[in-house]
C-alpha atoms as a PDB file:
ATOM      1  CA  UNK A   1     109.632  41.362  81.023  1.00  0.00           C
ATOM      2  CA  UNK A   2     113.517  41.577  81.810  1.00  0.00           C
ATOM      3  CA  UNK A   3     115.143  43.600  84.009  1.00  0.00           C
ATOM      4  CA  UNK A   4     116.349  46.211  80.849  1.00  0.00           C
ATOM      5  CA  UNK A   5     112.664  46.783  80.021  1.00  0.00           C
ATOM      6  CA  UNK A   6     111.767  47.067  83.310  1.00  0.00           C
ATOM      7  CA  UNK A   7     114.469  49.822  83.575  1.00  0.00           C
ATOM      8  CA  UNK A   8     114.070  50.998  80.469  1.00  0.00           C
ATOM      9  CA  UNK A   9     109.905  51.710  81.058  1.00  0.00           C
ATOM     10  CA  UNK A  10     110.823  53.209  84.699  1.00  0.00           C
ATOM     11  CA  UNK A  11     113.395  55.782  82.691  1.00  0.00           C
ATOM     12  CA  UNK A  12     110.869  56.747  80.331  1.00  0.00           C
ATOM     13  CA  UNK A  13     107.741  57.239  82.645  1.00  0.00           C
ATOM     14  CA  UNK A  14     110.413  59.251  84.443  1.00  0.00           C
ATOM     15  CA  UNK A  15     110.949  61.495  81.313  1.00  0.00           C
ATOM     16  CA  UNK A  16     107.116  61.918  80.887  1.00  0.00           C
ATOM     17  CA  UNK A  17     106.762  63.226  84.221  1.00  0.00           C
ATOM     18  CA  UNK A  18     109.108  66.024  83.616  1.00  0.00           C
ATOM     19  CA  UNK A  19     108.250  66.895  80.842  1.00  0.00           C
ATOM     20  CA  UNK A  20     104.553  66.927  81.891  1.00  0.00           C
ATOM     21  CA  UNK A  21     105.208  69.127  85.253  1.00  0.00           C
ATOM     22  CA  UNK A  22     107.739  71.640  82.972  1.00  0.00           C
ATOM     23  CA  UNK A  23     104.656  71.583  80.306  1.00  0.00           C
ATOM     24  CA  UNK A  24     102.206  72.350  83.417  1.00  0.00           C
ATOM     25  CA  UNK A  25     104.409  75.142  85.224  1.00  0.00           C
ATOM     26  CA  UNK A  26     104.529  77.015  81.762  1.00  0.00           C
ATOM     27  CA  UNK A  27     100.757  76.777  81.662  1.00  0.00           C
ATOM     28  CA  UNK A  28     100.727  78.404  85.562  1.00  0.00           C
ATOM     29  CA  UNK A  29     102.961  80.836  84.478  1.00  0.00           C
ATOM     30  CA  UNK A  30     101.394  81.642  81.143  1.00  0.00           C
ATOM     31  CA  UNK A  31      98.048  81.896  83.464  1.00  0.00           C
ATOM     32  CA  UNK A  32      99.529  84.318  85.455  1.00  0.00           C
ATOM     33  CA  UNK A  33     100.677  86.902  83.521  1.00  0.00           C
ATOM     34  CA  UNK A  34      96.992  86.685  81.501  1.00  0.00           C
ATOM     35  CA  UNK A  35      96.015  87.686  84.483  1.00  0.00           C
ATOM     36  CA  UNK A  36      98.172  90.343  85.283  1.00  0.00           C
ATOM     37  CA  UNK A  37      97.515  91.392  81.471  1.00  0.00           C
ATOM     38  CA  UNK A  38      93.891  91.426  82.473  1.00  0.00           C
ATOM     39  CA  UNK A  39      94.009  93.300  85.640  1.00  0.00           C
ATOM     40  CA  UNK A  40      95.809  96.137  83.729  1.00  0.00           C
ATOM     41  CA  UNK A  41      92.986  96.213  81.101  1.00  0.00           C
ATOM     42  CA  UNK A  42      90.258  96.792  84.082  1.00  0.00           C
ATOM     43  CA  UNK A  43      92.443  99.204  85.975  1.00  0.00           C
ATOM     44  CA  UNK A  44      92.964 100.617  82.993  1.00  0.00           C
ATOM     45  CA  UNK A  45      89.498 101.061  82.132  1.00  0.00           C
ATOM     46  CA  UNK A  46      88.414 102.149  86.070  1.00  0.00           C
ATOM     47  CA  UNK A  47      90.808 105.135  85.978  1.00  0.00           C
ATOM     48  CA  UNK A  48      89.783 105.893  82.494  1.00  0.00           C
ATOM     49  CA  UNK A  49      86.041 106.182  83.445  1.00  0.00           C
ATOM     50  CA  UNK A  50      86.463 108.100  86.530  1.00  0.00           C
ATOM     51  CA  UNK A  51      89.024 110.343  84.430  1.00  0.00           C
ATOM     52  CA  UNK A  52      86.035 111.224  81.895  1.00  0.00           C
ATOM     53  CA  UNK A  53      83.564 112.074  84.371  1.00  0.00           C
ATOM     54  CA  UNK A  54      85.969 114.382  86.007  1.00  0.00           C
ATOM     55  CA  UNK A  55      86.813 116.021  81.955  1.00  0.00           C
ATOM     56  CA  UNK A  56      82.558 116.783  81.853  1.00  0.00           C
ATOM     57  CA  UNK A  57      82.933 118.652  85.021  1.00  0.00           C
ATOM     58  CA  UNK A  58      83.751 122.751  84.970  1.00  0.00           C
ATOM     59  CA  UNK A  59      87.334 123.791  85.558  1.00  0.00           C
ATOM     60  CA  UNK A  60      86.288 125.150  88.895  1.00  0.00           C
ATOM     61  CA  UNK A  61      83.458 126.071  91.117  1.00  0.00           C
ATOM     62  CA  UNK A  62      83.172 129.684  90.089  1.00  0.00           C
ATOM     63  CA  UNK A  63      83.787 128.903  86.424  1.00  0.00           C
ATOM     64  CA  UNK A  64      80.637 126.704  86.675  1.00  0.00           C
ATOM     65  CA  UNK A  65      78.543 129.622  86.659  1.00  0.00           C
ATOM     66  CA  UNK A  66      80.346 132.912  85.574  1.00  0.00           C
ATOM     67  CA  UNK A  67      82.921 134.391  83.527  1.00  0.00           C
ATOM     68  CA  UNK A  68      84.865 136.279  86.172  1.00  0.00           C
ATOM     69  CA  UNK A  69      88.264 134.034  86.640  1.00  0.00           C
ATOM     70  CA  UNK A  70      88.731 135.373  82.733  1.00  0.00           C
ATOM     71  CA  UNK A  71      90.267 138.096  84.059  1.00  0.00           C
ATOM     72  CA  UNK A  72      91.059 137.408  87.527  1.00  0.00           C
ATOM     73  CA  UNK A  73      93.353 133.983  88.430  1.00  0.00           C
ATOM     74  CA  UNK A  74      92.862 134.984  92.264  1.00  0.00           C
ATOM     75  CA  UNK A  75      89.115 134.730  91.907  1.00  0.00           C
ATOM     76  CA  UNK A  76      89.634 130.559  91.564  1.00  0.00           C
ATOM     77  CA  UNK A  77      89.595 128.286  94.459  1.00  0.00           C
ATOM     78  CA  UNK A  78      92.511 128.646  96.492  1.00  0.00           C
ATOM     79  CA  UNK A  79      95.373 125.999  96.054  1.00  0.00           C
ATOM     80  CA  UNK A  80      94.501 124.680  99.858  1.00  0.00           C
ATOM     81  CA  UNK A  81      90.967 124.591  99.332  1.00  0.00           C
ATOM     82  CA  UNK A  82      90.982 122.505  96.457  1.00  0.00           C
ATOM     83  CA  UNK A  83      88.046 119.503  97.008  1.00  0.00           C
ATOM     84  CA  UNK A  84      84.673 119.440  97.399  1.00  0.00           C
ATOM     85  CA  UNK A  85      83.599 122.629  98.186  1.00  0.00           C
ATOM     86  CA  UNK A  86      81.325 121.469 101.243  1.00  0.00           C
ATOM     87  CA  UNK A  87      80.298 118.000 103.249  1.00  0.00           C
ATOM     88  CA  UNK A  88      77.041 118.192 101.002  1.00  0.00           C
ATOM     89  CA  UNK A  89      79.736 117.117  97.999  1.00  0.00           C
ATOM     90  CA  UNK A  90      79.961 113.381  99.577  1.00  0.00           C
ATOM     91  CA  UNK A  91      79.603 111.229  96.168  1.00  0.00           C
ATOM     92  CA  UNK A  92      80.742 111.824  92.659  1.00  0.00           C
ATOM     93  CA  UNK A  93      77.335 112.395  91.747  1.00  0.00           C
ATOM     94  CA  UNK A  94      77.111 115.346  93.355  1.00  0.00           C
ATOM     95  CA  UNK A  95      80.548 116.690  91.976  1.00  0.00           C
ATOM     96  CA  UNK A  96      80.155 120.131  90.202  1.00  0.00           C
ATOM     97  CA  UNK A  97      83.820 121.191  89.278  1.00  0.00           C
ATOM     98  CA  UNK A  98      87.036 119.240  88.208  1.00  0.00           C
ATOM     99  CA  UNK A  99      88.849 119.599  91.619  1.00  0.00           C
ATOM    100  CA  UNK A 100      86.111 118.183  93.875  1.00  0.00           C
ATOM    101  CA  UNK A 101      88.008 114.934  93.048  1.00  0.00           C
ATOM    102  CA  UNK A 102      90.819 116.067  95.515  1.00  0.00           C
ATOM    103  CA  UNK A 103      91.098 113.510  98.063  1.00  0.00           C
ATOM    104  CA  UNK A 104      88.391 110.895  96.615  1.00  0.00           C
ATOM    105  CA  UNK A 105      88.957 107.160  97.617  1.00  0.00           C
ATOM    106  CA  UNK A 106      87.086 104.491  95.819  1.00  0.00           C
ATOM    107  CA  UNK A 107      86.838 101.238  96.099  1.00  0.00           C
ATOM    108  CA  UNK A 108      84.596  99.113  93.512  1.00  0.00           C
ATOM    109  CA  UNK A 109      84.345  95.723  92.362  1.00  0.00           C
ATOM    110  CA  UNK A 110      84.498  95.416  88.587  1.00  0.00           C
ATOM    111  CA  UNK A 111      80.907  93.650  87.118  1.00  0.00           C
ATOM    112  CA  UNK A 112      81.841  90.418  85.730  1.00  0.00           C
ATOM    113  CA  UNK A 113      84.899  89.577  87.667  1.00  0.00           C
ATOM    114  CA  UNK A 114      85.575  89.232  91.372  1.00  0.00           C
ATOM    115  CA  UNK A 115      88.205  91.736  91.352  1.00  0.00           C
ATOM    116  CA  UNK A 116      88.458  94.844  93.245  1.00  0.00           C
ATOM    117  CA  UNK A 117      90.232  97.736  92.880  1.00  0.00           C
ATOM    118  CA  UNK A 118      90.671 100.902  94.900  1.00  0.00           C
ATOM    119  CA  UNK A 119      91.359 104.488  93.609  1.00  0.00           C
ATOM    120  CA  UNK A 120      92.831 107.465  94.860  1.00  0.00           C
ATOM    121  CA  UNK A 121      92.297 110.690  93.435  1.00  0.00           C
ATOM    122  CA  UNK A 122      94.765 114.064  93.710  1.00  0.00           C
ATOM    123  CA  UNK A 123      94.353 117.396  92.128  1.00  0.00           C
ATOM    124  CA  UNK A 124      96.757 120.319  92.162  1.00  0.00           C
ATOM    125  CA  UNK A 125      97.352 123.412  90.458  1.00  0.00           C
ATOM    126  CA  UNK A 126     100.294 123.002  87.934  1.00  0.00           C
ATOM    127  CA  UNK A 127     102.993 125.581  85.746  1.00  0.00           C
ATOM    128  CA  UNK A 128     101.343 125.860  82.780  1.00  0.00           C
ATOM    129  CA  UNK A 129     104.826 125.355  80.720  1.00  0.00           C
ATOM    130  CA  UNK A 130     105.585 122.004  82.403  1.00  0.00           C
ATOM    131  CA  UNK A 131     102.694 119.946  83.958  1.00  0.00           C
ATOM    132  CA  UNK A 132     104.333 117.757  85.490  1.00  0.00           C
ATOM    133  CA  UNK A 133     105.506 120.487  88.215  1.00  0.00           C
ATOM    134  CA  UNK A 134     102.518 121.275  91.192  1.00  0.00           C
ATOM    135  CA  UNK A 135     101.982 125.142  91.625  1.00  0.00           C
ATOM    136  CA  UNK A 136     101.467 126.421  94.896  1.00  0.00           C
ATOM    137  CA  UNK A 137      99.855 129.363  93.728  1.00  0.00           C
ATOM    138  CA  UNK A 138      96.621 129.390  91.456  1.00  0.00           C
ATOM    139  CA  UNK A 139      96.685 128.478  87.588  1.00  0.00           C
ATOM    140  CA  UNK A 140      94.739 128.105  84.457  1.00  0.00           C
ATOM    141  CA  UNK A 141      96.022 124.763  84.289  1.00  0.00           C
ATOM    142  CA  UNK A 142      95.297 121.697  86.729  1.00  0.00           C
ATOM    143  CA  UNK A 143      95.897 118.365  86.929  1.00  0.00           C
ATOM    144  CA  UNK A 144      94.445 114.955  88.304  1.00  0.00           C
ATOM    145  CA  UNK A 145      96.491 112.281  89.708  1.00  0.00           C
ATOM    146  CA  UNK A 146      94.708 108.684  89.648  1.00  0.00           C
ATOM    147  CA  UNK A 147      96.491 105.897  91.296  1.00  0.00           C
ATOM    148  CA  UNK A 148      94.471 102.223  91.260  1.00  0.00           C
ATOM    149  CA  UNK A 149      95.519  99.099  92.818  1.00  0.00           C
ATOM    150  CA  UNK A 150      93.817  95.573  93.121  1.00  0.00           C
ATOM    151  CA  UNK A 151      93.235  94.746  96.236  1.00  0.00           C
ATOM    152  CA  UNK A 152      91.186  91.389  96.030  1.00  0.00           C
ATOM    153  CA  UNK A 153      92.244  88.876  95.175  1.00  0.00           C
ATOM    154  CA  UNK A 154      95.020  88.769  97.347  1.00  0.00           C
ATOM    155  CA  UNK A 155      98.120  88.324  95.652  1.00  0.00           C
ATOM    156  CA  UNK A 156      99.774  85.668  97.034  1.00  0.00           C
ATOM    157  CA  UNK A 157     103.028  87.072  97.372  1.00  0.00           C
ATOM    158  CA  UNK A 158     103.633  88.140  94.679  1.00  0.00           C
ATOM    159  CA  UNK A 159     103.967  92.181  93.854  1.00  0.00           C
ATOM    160  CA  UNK A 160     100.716  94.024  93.005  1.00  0.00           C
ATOM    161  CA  UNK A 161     100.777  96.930  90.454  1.00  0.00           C
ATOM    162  CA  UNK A 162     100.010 100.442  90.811  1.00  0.00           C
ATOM    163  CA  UNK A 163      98.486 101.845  88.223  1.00  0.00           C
ATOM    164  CA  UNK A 164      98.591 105.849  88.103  1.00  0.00           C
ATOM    165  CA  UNK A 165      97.403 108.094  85.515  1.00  0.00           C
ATOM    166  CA  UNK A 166      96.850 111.927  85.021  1.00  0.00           C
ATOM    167  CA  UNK A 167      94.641 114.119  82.871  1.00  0.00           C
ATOM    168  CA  UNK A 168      95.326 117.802  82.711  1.00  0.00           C
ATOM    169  CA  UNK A 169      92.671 120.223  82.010  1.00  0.00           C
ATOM    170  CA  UNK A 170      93.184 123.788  81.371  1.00  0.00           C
ATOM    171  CA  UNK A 171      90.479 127.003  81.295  1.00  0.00           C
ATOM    172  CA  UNK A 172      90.165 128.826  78.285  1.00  0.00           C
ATOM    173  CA  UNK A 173      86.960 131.177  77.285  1.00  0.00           C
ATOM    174  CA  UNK A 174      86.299 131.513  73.638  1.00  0.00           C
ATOM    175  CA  UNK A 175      83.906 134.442  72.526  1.00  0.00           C
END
């Protein structure tokens, strides 16, 4: 072999080399943001389960049971009382009204993956013309705030997401 194939070989393993560890960082960074994709989906999907369970619940702990708030706003919980209504109220399960979610924390890992995610959970009192606007005084109209993270794995450096969400849920009576 002469010294111009020699060089000539040397050049072109070179080539192949960088071409292989360009070919190989696209397939890390194609990995990554499947990834990231994915962890949407499941946060996603934890906010939207926790957001249902809180839709099947009454509007609030005296609507549960009567009619009276129909014609009374004052007789619903007070904005500064909004939460579980005692320390008995420790787990979702025993949740009875849509703003016992008030200052939940969660923290599960999703089946199937070794991810985990943590939720936290706000509900206020809101202007019935623009929702987006917290009342401080009591309402027909409230909304929950969800706000999920991952927070295993660790994310190397790199910037985790917050996902947040909010459902609004308003009392009507229809005769």
């Amino acid at each position: 072999m002469s010294t111009g194939q020699t060089m000539l070989t040397l050049a072109a393993l070179m080539f192949l080399s960088t071409i292989l560890l360009n070919f190989y960082g696209l397939l890390a960074d194609t990995g990554d943001d499947i990834a990231t994709g994915q962890d949407g989906i499941l946060a996603t999907t934890f906010a939207t389960s926790y957001m249902e369970l809180a839709n099947g619940l009454s509007f609030d702990e005296v609507t549960d049971t009567s009619d009276i708030a129909i014609q009374n706003v004052g007789a619903l919980t007070p904005v500064g009382s909004l939460g579980p209504e005692s320390a008995a109220e420790d787990s979702i399960h025993k949740f009875n009204d849509f703003d016992d979610f008030k200052g939940f924390q969660t923290e599960k890992e999703i089946g199937g993956t070794s991810r985990r995610f943590r939720a936290t959970f706000d509900v206020n009192y809101v202007n019935p013309s623009n929702v987006t606007i917290n009342s401080s005084s009591r309402t027909y109209v409230k909304r929950l705030d969800v706000k999920i993270w991952r927070t295993f794995p660790a994310a190397n450096g790199a910037r985790l997401d917050t996902l947040t969400m909010s459902q609004v849920m308003g009392y009507f009576h229809f005769d």
